[in-house]
N, C-alpha and C. Protein backbone atom coordinates (compact mmCIF):
# COMPACT_ATOMS: atom_id res chain seq x y z
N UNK A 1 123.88 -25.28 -84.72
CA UNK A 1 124.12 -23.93 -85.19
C UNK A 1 123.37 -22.96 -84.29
N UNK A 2 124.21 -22.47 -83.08
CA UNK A 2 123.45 -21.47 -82.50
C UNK A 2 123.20 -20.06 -83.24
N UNK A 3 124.10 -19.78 -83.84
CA UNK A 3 124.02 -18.68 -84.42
C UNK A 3 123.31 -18.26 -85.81
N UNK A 4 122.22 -17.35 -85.34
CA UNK A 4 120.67 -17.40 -86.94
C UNK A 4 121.96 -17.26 -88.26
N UNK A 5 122.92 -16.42 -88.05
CA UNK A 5 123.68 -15.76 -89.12
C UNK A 5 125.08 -16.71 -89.78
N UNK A 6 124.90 -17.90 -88.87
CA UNK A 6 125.74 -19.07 -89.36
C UNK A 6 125.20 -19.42 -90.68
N UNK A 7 126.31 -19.64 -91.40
CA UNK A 7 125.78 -20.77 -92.87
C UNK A 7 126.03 -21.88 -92.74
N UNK A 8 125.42 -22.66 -93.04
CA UNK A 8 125.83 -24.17 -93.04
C UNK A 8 127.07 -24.23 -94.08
N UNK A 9 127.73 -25.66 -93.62
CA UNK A 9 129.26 -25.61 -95.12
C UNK A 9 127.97 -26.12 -96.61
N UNK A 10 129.22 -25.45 -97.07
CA UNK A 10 128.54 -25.35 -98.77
C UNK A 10 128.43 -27.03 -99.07
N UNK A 11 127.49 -27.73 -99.77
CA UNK A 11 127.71 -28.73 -100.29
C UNK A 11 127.39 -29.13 -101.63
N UNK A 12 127.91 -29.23 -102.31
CA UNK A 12 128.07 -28.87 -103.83
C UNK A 12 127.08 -30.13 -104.37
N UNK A 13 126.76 -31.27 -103.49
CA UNK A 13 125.90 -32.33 -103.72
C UNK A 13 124.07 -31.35 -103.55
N UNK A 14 123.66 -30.31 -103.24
CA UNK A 14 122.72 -30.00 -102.84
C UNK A 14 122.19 -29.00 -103.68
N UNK A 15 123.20 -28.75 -105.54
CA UNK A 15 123.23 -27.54 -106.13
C UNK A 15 122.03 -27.86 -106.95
N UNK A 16 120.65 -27.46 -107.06
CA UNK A 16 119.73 -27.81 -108.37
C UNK A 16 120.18 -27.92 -109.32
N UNK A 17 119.96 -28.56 -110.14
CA UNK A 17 120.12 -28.99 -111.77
C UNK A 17 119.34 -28.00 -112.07
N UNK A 18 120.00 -27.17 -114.01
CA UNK A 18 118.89 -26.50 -114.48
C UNK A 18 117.59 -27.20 -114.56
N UNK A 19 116.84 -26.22 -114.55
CA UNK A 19 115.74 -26.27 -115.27
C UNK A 19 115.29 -26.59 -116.33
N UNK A 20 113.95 -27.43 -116.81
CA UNK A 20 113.76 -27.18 -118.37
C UNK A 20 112.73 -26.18 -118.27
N UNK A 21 112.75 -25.19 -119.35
CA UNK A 21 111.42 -24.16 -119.15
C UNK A 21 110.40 -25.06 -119.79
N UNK A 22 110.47 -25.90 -120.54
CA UNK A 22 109.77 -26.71 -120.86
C UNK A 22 108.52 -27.49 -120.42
N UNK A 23 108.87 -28.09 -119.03
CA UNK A 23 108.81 -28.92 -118.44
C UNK A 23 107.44 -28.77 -117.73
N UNK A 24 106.41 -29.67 -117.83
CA UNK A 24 105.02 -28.75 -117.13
C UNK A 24 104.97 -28.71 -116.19
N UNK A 25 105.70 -29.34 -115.09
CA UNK A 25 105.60 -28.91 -113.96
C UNK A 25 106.28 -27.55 -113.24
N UNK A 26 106.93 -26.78 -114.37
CA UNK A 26 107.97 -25.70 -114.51
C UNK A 26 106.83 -25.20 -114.91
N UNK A 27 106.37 -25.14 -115.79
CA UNK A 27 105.31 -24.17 -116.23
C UNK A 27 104.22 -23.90 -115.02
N UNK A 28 103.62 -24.96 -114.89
CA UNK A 28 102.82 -24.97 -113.48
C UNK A 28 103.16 -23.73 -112.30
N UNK A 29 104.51 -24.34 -111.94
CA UNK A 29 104.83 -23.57 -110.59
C UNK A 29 105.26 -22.29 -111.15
N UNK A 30 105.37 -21.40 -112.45
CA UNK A 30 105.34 -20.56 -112.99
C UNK A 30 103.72 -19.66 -113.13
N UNK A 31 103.00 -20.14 -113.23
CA UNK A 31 101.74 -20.28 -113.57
C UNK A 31 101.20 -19.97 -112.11
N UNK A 32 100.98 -20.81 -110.67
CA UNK A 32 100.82 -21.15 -109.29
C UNK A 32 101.74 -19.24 -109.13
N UNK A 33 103.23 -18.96 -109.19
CA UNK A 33 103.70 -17.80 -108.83
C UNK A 33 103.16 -16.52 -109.46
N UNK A 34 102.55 -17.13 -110.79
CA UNK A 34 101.60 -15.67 -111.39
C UNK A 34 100.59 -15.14 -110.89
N UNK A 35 99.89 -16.05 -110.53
CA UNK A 35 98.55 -16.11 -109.44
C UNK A 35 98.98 -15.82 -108.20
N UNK A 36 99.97 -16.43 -107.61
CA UNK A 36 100.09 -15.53 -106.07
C UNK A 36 100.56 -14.31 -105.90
N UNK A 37 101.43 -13.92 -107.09
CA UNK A 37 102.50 -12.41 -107.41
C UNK A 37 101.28 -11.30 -106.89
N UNK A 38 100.30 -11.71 -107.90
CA UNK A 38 99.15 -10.87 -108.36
C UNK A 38 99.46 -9.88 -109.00
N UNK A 39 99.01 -8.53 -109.34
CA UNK A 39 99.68 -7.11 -109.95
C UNK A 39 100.97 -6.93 -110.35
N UNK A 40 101.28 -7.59 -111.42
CA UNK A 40 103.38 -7.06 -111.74
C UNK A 40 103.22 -5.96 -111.41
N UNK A 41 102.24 -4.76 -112.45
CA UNK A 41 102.77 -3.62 -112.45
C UNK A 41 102.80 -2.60 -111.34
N UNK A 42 101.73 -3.34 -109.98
CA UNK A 42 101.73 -2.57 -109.00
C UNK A 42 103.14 -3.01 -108.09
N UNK A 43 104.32 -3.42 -108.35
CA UNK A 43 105.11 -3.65 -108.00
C UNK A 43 106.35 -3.89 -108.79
N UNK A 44 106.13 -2.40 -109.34
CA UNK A 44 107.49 -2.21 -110.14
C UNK A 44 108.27 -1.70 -109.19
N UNK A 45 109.66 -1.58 -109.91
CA UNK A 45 110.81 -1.02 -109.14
C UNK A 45 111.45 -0.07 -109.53
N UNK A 46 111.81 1.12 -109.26
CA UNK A 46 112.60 2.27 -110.04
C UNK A 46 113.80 2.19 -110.69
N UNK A 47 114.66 1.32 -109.68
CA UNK A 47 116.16 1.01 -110.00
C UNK A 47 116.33 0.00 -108.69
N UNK A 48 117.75 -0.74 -108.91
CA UNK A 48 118.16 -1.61 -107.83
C UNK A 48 119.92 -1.62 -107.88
N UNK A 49 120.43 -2.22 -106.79
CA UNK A 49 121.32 -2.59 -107.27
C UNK A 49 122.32 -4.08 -106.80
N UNK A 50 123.31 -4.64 -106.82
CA UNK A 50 123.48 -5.86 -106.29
C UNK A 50 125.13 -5.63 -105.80
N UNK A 51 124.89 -6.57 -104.89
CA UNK A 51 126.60 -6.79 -104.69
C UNK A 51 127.04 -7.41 -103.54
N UNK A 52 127.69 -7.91 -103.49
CA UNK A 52 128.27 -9.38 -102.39
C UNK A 52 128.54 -8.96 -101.10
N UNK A 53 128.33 -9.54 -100.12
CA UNK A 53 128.93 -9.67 -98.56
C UNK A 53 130.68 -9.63 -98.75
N UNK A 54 130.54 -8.73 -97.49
CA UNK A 54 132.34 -8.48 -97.18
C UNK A 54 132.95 -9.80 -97.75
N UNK A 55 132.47 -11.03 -97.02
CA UNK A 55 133.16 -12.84 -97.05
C UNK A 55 132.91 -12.96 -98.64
N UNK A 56 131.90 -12.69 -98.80
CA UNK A 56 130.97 -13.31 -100.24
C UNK A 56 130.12 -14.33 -99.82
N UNK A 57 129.46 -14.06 -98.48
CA UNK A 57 128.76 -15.65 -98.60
C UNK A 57 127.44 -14.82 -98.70
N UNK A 58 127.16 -13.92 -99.00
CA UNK A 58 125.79 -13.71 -98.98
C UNK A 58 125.68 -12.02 -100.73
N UNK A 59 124.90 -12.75 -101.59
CA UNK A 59 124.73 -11.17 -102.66
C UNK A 59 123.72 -10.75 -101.89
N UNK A 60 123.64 -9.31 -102.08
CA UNK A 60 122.77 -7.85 -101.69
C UNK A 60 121.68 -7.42 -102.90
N UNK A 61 120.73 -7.18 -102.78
CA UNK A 61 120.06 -6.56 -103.24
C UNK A 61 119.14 -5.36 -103.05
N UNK A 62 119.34 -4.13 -103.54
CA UNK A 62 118.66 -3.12 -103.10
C UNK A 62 117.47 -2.36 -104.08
N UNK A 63 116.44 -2.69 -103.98
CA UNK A 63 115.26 -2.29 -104.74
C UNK A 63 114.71 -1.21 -104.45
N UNK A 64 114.79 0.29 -105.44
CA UNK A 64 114.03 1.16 -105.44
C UNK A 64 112.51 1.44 -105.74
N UNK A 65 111.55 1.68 -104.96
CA UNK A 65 110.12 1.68 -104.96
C UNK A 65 109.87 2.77 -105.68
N UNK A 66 108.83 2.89 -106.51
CA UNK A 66 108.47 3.95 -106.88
C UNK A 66 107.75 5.61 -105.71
N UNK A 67 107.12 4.74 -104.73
CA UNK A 67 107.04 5.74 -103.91
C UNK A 67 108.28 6.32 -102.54
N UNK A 68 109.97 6.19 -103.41
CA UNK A 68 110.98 6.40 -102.95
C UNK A 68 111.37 5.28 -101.61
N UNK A 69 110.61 4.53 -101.21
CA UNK A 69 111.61 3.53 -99.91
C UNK A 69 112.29 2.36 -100.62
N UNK A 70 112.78 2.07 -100.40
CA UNK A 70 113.90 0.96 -100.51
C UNK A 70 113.79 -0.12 -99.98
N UNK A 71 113.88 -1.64 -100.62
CA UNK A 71 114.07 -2.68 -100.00
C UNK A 71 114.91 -3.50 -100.66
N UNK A 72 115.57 -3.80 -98.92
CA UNK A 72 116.80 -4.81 -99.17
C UNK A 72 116.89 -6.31 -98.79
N UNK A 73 117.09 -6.93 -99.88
CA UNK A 73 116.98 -8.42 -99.66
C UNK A 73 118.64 -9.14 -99.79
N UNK A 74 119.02 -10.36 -99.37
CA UNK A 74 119.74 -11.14 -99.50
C UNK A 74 119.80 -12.05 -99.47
N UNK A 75 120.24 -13.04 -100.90
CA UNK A 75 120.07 -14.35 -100.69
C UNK A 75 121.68 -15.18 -100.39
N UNK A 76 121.45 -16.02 -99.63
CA UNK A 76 122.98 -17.17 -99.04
C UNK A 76 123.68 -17.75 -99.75
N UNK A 77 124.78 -17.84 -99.90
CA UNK A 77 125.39 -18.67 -101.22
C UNK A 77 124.89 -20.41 -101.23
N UNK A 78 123.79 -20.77 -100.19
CA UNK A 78 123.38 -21.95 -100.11
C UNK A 78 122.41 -22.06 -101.21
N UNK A 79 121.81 -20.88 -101.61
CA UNK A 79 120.41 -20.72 -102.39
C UNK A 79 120.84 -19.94 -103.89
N UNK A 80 122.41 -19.91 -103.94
CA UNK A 80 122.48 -19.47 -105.16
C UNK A 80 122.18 -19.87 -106.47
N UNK A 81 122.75 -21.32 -107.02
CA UNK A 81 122.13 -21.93 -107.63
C UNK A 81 120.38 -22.16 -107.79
N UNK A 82 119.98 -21.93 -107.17
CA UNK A 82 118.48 -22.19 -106.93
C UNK A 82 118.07 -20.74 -107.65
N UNK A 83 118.51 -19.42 -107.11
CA UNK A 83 118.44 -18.37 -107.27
C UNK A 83 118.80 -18.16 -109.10
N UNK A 84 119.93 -18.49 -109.18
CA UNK A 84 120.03 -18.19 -110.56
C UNK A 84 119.09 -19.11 -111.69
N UNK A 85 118.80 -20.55 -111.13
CA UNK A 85 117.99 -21.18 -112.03
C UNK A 85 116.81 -20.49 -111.98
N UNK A 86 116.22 -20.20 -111.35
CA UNK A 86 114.98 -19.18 -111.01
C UNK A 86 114.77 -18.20 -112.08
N UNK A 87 115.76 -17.16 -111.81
CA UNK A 87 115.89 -16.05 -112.97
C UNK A 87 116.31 -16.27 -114.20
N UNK A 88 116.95 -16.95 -114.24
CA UNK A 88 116.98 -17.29 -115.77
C UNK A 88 116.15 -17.95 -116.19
N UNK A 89 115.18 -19.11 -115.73
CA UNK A 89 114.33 -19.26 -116.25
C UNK A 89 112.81 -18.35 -116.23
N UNK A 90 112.87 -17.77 -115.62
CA UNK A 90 111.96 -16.31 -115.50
C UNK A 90 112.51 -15.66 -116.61
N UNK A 91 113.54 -14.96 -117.16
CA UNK A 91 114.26 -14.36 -117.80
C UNK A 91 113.72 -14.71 -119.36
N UNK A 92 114.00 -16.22 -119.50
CA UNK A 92 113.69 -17.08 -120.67
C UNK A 92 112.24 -16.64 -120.77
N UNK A 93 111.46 -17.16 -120.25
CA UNK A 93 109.82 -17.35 -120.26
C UNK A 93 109.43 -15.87 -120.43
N UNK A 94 110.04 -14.54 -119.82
CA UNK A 94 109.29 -13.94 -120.06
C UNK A 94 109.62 -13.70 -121.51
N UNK A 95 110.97 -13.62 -122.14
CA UNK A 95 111.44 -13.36 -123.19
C UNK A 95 110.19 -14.03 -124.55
N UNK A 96 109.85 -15.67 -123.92
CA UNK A 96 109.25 -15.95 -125.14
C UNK A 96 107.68 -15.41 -124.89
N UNK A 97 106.97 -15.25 -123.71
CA UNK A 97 105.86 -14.54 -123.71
C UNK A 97 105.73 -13.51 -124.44
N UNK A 98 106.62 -12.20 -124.09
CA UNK A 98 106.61 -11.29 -124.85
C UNK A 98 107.05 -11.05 -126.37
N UNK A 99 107.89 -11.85 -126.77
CA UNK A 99 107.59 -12.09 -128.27
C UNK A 99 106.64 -12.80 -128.91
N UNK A 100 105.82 -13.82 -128.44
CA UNK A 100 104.45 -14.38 -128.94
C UNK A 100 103.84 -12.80 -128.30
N UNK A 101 103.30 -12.36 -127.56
CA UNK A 101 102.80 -11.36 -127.85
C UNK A 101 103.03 -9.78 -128.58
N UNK A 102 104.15 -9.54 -128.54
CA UNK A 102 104.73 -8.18 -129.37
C UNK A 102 105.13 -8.48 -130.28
N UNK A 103 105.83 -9.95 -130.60
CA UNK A 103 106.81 -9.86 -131.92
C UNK A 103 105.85 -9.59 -133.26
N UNK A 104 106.60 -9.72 -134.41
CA UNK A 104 105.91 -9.83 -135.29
C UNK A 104 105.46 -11.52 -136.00
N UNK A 105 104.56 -11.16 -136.94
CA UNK A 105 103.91 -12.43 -137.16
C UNK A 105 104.86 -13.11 -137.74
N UNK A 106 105.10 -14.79 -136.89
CA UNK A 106 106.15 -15.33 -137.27
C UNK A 106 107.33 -15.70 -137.18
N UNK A 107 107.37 -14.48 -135.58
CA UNK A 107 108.78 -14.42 -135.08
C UNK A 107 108.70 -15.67 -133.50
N UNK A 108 107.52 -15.69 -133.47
CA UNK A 108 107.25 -16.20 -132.04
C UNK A 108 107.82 -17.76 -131.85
């Protein structure tokens, strides 16, 4: 592959299995990314938005900073699966964090 902007062919043998949020070694490397993140709140975002490559082999992401610059990321349709197990299990976890801490007694 001479070319950086080549994708390799898709191979559907290479897609991660979900996740369990369960799972302590899920928790761990959840735990390991909290500690390296450092500051959520010093790295909020104003607004963003998403949307696919001309082909579709690559989604867009555009993140508004609070001190107005913009950053744009994209992940490969090689890393999608990976990508979505990611956020949804981020998604999950934070969901039950923040109800053991905000919900009411009982709801957690």
């Amino acid at each position: 592959m001479g070319d950086s902007n080549m994708m390799p062919d898709f191979d559907p043998s290479t897609i991660p299995q979900a996740y369990d949020p369960q799972n302590p070694q899920v928790r761990a490397n959840q735990a390991e990314f909290q500690h390296q993140f450092g500051d959520f709140k010093a790295h909020h975002i104003m607004g963003f938005r998403l949307g696919p490559a001309p082909k579709g082999e690559w989604v867009g992401m555009r993140f508004d900073m609070e001190d107005g610059t913009t950053v744009s990321v994209s992940v490969p349709f090689t890393l999608w699966q990976a990508f979505g197990n990611e956020y949804v299990l981020a998604m999950m976890s934070a969901a039950q964090i923040a109800s053991a801490a905000y919900g009411k007694e009982g709801e957690a």
